[in-house]
N, C-alpha and C. Protein backbone atom coordinates (compact mmCIF):
# COMPACT_ATOMS: atom_id res chain seq x y z
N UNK A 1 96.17 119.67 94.23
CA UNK A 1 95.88 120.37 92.99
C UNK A 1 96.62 119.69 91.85
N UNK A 2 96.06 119.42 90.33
CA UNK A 2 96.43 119.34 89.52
C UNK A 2 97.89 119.69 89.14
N UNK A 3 98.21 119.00 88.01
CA UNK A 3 99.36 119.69 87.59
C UNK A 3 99.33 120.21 85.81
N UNK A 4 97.74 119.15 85.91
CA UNK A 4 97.80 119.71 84.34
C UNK A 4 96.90 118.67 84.20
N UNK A 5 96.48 118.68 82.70
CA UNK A 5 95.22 117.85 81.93
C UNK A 5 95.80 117.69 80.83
N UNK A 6 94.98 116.32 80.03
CA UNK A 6 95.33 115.76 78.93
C UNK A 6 94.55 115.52 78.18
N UNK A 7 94.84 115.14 76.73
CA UNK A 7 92.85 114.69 76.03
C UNK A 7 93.98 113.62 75.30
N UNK A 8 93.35 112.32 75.96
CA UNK A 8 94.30 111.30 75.50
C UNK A 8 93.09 110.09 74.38
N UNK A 9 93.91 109.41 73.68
CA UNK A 9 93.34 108.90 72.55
C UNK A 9 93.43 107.10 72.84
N UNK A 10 91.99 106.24 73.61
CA UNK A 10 92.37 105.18 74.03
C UNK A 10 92.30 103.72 72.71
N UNK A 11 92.53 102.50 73.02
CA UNK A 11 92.71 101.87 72.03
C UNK A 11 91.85 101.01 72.72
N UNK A 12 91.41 99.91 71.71
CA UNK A 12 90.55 98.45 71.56
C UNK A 12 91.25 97.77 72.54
N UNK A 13 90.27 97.06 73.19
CA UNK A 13 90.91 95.66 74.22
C UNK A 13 92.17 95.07 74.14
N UNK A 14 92.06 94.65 72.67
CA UNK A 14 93.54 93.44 72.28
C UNK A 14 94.55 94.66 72.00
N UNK A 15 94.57 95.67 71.46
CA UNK A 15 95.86 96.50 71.24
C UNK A 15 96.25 97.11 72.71
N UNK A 16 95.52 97.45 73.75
CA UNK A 16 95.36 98.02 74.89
C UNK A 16 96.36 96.82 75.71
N UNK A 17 95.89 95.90 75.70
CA UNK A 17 96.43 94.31 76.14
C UNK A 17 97.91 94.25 75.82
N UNK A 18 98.17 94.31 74.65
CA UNK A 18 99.67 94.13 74.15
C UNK A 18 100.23 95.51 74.56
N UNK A 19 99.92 96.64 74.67
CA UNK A 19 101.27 97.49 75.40
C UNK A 19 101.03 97.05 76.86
N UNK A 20 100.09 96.97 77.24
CA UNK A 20 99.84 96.30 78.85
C UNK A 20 101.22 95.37 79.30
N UNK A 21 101.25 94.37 78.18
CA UNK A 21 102.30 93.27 78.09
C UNK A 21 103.33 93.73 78.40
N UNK A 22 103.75 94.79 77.24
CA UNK A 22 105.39 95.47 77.83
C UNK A 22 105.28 96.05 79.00
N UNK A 23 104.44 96.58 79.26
CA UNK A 23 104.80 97.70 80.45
C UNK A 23 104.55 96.72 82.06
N UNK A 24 104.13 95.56 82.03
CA UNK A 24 104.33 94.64 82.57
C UNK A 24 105.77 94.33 82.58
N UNK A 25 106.22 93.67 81.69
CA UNK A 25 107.83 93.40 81.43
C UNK A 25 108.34 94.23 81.39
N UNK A 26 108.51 95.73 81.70
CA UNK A 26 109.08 96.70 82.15
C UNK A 26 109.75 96.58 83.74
N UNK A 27 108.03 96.21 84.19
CA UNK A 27 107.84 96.21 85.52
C UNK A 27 108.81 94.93 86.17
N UNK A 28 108.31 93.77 85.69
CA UNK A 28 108.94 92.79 86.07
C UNK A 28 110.58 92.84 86.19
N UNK A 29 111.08 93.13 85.27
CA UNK A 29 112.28 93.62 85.08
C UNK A 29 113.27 94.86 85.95
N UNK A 30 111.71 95.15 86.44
CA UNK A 30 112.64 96.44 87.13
C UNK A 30 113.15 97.46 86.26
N UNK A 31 112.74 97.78 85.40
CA UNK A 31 113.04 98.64 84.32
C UNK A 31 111.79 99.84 84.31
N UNK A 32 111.32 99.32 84.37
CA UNK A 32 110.11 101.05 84.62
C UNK A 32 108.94 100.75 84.77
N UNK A 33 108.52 101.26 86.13
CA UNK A 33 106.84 101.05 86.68
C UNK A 33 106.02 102.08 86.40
N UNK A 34 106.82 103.44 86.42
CA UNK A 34 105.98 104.69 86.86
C UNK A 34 104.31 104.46 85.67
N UNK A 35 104.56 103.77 85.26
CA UNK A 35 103.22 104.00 84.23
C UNK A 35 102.06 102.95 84.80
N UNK A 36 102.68 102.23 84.92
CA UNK A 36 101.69 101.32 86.07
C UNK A 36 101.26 101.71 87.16
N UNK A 37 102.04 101.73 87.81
CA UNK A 37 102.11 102.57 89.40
C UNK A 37 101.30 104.06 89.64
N UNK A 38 100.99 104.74 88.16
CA UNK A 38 100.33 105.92 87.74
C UNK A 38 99.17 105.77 87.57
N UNK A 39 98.85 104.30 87.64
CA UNK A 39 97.67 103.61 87.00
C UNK A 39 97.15 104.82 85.83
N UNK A 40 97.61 104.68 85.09
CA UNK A 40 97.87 105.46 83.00
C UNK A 40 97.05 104.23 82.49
N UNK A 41 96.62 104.61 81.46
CA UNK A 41 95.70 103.38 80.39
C UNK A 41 96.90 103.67 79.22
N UNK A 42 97.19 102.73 78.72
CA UNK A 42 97.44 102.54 77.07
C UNK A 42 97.46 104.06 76.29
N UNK A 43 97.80 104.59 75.76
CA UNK A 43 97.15 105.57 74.83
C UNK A 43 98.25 106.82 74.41
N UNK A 44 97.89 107.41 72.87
CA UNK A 44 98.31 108.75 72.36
C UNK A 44 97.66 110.08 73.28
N UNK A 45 98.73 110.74 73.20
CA UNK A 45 98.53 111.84 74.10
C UNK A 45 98.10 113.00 72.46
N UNK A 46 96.64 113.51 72.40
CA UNK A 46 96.62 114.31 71.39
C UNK A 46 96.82 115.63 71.93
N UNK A 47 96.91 116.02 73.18
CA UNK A 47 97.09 117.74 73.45
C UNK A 47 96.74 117.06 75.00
N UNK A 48 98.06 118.25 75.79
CA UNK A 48 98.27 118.19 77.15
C UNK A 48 98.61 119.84 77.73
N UNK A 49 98.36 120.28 78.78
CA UNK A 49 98.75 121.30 78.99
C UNK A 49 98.88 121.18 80.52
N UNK A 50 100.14 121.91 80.79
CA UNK A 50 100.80 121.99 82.44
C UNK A 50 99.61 123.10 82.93
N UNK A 51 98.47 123.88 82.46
CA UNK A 51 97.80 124.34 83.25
C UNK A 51 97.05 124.06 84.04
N UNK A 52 97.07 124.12 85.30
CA UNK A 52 96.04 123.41 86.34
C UNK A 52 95.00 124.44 86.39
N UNK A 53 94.90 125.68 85.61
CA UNK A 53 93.72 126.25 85.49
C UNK A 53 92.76 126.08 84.41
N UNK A 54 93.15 125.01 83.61
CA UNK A 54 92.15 124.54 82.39
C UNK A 54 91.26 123.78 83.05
N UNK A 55 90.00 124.57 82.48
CA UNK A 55 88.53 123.46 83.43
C UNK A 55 88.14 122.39 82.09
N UNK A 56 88.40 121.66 82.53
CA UNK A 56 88.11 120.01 81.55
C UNK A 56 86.54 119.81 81.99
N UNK A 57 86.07 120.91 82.35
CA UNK A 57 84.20 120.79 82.19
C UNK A 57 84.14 121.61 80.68
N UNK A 58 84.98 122.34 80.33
CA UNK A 58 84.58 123.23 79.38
C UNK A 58 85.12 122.38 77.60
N UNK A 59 85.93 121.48 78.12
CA UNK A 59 86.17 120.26 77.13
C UNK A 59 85.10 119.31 77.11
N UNK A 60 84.30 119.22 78.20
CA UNK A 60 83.49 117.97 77.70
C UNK A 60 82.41 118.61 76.71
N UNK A 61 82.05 119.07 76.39
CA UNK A 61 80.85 119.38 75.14
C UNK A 61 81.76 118.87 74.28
N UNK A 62 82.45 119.95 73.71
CA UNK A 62 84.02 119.77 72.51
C UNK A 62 84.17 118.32 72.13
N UNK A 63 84.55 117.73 73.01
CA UNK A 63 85.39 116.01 72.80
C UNK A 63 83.91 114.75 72.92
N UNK A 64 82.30 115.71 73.59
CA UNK A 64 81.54 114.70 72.94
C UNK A 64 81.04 114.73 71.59
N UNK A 65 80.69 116.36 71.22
CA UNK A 65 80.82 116.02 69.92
C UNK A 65 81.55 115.15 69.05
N UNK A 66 83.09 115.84 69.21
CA UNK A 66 83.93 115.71 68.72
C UNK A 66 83.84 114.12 68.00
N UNK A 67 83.59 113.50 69.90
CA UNK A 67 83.64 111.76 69.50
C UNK A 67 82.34 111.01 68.54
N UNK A 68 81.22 111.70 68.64
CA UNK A 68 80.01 111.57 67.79
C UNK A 68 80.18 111.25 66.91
N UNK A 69 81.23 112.58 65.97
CA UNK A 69 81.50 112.74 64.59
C UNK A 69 82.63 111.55 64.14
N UNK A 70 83.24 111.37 64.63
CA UNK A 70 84.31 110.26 64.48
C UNK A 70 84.32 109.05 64.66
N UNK A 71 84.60 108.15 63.68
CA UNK A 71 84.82 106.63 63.78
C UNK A 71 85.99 106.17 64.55
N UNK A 72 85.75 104.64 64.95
CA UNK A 72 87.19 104.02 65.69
C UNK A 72 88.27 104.27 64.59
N UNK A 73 89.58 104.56 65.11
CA UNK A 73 90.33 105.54 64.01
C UNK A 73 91.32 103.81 63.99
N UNK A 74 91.58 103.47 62.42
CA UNK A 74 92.73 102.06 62.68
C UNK A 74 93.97 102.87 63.44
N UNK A 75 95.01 101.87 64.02
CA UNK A 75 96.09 102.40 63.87
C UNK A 75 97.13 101.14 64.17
N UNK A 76 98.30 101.78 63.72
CA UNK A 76 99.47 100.57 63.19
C UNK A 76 100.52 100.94 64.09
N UNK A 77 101.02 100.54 65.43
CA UNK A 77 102.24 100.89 66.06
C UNK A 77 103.43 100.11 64.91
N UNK A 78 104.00 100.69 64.16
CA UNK A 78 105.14 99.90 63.42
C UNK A 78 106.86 100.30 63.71
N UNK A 79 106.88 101.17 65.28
CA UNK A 79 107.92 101.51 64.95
C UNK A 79 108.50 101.70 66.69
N UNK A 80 109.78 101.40 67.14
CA UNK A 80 110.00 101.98 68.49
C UNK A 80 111.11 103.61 68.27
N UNK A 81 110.94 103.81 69.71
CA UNK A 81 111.82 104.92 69.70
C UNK A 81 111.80 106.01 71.36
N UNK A 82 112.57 107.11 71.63
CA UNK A 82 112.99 107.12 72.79
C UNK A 82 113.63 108.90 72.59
N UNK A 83 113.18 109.37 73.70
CA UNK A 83 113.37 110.42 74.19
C UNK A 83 114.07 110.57 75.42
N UNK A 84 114.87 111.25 74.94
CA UNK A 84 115.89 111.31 76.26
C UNK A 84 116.04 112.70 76.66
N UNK A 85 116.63 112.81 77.92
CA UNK A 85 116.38 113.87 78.61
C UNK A 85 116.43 112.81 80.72
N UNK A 86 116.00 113.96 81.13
CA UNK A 86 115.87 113.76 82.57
C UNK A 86 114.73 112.67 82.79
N UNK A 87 113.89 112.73 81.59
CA UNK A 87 113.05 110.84 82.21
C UNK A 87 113.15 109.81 80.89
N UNK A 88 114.46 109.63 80.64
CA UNK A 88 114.24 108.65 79.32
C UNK A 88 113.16 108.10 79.23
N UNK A 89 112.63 108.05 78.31
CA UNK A 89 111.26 107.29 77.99
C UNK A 89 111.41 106.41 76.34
N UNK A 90 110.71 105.35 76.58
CA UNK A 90 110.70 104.67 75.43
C UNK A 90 109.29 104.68 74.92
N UNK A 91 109.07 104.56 73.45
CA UNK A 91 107.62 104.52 73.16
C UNK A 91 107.38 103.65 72.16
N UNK A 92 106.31 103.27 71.44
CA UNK A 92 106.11 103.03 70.41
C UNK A 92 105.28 103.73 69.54
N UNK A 93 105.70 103.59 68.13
CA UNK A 93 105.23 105.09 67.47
C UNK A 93 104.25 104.59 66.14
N UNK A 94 103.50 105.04 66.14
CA UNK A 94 102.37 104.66 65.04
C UNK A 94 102.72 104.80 63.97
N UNK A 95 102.20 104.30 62.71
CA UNK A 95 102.44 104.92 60.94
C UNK A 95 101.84 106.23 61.19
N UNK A 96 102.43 108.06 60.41
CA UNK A 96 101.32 108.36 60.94
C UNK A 96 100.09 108.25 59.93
N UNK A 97 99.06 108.26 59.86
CA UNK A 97 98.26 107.90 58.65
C UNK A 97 97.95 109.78 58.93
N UNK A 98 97.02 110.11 57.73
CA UNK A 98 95.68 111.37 57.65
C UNK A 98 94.99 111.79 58.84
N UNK A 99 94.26 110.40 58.80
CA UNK A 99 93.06 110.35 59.11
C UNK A 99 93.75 110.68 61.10
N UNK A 100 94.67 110.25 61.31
CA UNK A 100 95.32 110.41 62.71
C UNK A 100 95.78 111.83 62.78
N UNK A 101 96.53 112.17 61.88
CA UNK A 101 97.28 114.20 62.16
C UNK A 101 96.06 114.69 62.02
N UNK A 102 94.64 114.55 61.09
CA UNK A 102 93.78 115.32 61.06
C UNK A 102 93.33 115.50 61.92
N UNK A 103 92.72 114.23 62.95
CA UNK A 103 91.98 114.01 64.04
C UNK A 103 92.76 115.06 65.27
N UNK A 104 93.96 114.71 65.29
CA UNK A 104 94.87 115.55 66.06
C UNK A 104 94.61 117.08 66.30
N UNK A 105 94.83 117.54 64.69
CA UNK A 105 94.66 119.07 64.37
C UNK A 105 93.00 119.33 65.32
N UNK A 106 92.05 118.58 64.95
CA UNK A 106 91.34 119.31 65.16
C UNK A 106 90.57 118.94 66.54
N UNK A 107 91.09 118.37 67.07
CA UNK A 107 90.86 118.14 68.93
C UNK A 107 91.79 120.11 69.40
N UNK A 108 92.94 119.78 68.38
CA UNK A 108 93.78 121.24 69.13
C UNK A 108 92.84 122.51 68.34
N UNK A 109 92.44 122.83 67.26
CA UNK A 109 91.81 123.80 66.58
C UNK A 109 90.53 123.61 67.92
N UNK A 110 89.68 122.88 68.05
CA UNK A 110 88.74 122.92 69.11
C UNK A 110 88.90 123.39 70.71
N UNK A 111 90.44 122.83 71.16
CA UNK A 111 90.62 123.85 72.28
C UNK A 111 90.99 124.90 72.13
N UNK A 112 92.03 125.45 71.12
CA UNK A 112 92.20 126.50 70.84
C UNK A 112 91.14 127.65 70.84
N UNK A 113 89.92 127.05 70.21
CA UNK A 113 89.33 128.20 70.36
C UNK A 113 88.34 128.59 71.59
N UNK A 114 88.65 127.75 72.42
CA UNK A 114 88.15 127.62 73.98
C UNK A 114 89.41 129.00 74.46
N UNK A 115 90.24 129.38 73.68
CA UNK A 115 90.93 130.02 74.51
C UNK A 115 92.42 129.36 75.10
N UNK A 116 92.76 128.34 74.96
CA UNK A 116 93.68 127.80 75.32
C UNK A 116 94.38 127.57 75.02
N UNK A 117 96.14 128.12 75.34
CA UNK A 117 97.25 127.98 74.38
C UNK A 117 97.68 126.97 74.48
N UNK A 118 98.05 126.76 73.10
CA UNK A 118 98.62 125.30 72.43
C UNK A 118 100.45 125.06 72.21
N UNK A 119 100.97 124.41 73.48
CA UNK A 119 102.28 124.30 73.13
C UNK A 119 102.61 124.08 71.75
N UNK A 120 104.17 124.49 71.92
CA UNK A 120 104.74 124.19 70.07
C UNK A 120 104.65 122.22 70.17
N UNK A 121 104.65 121.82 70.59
CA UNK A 121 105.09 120.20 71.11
C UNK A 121 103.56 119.32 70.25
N UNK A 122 102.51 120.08 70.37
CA UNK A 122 100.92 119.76 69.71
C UNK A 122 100.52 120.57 68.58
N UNK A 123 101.21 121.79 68.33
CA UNK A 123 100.91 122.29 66.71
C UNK A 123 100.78 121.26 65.70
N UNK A 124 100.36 121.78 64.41
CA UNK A 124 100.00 120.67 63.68
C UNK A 124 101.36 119.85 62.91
N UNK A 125 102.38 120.88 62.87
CA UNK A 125 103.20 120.91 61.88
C UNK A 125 104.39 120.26 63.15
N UNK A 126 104.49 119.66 64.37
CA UNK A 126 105.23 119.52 64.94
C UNK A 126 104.89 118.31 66.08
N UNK A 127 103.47 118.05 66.16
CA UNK A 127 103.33 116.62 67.16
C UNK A 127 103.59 115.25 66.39
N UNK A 128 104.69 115.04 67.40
CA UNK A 128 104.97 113.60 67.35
C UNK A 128 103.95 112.56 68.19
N UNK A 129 103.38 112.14 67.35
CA UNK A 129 102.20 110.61 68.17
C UNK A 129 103.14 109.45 68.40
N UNK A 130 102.90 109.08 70.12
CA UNK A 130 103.69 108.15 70.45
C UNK A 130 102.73 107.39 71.76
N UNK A 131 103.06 106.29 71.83
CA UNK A 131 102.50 105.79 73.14
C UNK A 131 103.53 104.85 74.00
N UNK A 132 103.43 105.80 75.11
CA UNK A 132 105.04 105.30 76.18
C UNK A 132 104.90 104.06 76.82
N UNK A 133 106.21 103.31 76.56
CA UNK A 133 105.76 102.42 77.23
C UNK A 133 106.80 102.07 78.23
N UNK A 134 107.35 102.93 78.69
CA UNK A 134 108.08 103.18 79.78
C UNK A 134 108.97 104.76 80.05
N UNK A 135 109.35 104.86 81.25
CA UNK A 135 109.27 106.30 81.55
C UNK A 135 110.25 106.40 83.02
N UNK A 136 111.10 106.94 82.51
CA UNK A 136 112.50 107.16 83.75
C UNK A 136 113.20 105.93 84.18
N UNK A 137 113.90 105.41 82.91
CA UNK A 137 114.79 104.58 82.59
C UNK A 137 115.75 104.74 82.76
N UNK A 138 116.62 104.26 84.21
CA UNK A 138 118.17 104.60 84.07
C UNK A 138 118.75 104.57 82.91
N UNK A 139 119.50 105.34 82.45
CA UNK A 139 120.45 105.44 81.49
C UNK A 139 121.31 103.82 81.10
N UNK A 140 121.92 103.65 82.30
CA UNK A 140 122.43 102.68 81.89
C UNK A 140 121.54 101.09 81.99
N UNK A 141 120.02 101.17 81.69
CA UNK A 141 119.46 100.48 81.45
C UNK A 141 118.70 100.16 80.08
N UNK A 142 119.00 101.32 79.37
CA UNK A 142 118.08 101.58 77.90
C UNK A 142 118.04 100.62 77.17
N UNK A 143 119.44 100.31 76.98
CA UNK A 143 120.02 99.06 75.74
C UNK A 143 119.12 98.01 76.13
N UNK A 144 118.87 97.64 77.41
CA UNK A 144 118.07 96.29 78.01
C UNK A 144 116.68 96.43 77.89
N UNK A 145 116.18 97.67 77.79
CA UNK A 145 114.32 98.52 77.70
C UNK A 145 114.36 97.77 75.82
N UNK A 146 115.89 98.56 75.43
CA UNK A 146 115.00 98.67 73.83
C UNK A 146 114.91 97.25 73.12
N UNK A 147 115.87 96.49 73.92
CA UNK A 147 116.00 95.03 73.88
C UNK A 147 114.37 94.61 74.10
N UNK A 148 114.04 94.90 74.96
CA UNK A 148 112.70 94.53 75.58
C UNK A 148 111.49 94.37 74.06
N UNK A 149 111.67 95.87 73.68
CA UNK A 149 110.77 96.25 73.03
C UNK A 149 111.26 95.60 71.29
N UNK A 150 112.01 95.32 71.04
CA UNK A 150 112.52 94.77 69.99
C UNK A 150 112.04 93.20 69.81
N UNK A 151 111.59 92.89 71.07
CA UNK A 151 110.70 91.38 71.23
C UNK A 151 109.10 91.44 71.06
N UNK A 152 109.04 92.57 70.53
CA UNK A 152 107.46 92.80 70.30
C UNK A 152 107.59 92.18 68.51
N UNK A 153 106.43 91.71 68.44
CA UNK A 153 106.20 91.58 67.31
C UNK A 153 105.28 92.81 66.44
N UNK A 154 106.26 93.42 65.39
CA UNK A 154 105.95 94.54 65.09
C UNK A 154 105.15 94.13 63.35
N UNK A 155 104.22 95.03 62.93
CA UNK A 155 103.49 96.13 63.49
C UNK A 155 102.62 95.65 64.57
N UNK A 156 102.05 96.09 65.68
CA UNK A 156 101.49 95.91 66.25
C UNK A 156 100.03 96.70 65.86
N UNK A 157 98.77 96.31 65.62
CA UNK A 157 97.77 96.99 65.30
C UNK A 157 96.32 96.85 65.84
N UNK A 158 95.48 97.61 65.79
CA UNK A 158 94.22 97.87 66.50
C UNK A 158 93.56 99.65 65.93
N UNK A 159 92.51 99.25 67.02
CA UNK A 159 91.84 100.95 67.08
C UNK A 159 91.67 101.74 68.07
N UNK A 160 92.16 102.94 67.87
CA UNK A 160 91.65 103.70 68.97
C UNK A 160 90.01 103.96 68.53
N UNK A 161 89.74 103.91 70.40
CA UNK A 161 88.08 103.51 70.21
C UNK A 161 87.59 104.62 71.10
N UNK A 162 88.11 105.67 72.12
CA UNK A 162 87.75 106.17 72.73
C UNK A 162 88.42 107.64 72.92
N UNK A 163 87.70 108.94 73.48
CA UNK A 163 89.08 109.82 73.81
C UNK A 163 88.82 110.33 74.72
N UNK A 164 89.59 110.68 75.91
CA UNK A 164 89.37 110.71 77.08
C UNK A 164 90.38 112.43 77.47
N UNK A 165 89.51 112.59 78.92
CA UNK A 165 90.52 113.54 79.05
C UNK A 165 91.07 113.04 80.61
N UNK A 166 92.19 113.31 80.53
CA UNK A 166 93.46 112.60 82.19
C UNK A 166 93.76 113.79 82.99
N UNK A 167 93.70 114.12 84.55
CA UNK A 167 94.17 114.63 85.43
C UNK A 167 95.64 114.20 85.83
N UNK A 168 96.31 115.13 85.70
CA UNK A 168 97.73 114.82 86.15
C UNK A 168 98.73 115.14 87.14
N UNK A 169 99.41 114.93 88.07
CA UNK A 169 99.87 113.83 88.60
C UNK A 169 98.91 113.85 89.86
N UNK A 170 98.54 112.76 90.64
CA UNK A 170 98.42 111.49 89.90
C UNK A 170 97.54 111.40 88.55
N UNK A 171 97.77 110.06 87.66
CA UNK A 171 96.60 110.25 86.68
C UNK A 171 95.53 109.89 87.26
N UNK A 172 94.12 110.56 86.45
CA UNK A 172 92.95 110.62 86.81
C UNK A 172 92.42 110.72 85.70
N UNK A 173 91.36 109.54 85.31
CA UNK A 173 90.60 110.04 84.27
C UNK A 173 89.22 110.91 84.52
N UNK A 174 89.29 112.04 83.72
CA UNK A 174 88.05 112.98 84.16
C UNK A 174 86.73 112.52 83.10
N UNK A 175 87.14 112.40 82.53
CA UNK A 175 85.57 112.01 81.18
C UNK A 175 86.06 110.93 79.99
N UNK A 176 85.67 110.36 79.53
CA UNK A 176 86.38 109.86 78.38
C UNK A 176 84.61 109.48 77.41
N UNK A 177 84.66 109.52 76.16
CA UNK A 177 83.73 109.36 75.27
C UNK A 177 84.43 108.27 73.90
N UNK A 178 83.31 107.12 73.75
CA UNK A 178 83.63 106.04 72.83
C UNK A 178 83.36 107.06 71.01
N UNK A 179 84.71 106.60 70.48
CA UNK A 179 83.87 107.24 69.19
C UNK A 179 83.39 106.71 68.25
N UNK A 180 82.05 107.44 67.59
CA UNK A 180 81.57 107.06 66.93
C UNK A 180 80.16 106.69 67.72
N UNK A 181 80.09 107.19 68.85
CA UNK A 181 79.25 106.77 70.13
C UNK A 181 79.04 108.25 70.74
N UNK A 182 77.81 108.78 70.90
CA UNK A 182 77.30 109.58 71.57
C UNK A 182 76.73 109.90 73.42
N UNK A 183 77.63 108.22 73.99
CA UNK A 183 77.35 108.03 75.21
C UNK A 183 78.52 108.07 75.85
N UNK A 184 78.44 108.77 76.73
CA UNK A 184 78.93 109.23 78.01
C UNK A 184 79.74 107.84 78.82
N UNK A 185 81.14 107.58 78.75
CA UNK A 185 81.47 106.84 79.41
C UNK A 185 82.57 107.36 80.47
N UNK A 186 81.80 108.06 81.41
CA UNK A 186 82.64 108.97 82.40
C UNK A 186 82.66 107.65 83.54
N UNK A 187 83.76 107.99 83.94
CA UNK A 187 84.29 106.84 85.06
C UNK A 187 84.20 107.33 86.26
C-alpha cells in the first residue's frame, strides 16, 4: 500500500539532464542515492499528501485540464539550499516567478475542492518550490554535498513541460500530462 501521492511538476530534456548530473555525483560520491535508487524524475513537488486514501483517478480529469490550459512554464534554478532535520536534504531552488506560485495555487485550489486537505507546507502563502537533489545526507557530509552543488553552474534554466502525479514509497508514476498538450502521457 501506498504511503501517499504527489502532483509533481516535470522539466525539458536538457534541464532534466543537468539535475540528473548532480544526483549522479551524489551517487558517485557516495553522498546520496536514495533519489536514484527511488527511480524519482527531476522535478517541483506542487502538492503531496501522506494520504494513501487519495484516489489519483479522481485527479486525473483536474491535472488534464489543468495541463490543456497551461503553457511550458520557463523556470530559472538560481539558487541552492537545504533542509535539515532527520533526512538532510539539499535542493535547488527556482526564482520564484507569478506565473509559478500561480500555477501552484491553483493545482491546490483544484484539489481542494475535490475535498482534500491541503497541508500548511502547500498553502499559497507558505510553499517553498524546490527540486532535491539529494536526500539523507550524513551530517557530517553536507559541507562536501554543498561543495558539490556550488560546482553547478548557476542559474541553471529550462521548462517545466509536464505534470504528473507520483505514488509513494516506492515512487511510481501514476499519470503525468504534457502542458499545453491535451494528450495523455500515462506511463
Amino acid at each position: 500500500m501506498s504511503e501517499g501521492y504527489a502532483i509533481e511538476l516535470y522539466f525539458d530534456p536538457s534541464l532534466e539532464n543537468q539535475v540528473l548530473k548532480a544526483w549522479n555525483v551524489f551517487a558517485r560520491r557516495q553522498i546520496s542515492t536514495k533519489l536514484i535508487n527511488t527511480e524519482s524524475r527531476p522535478h517541483l513537488t506542487l502538492f503531496s499528501s501522506s494520504s494513501s486514501f487519495l484516489d489519483p483517478s479522481k485527479l486525473e480529469p483536474i491535472l488534464k485540464s489543468f495541463a490543456s490550459k497551461h503553457d511550458p512554464l520557463p523556470l530559472s534554478f538560481s539558487s541552492i539550499g537545504s533542509f535539515s532535520g532527520d533526512n538532510n536534504s539539499l535542493f535547488l531552488s527556482p526564482t520564484p516567478s507569478l506565473s509559478l506560485l500561480h500555477l501552484q495555487a491553483q493545482i491546490v485550489e483544484a484539489v481542494k475542492r475535490e475535498g482534500v486537505e491541503i497541508g500548511e507546507e502547500f498553502r499559497q502563502d507558505s510553499w517553498v518550490p524546490f527540486c532535491p537533489v539529494a536526500v539523507d545526507v550524513a551530517r557530517g557530509r553536507m559541507g562536501e554535498a554543498f561543495s558539490v552543488l556550488r560546482e553547478l553552474k548557476m542559474p541553471v534554466n529550462g521548462y517545466a513541460m509536464d505534470v504528473g502525479v507520483v505514488e509513494f514509497d516506492p515512487v511510481r508514476e501514476v499519470l503525468s500530462f504534457a502542458l499545453g498538450n491535451n494528450n495523455n502521457l500515462e506511463s
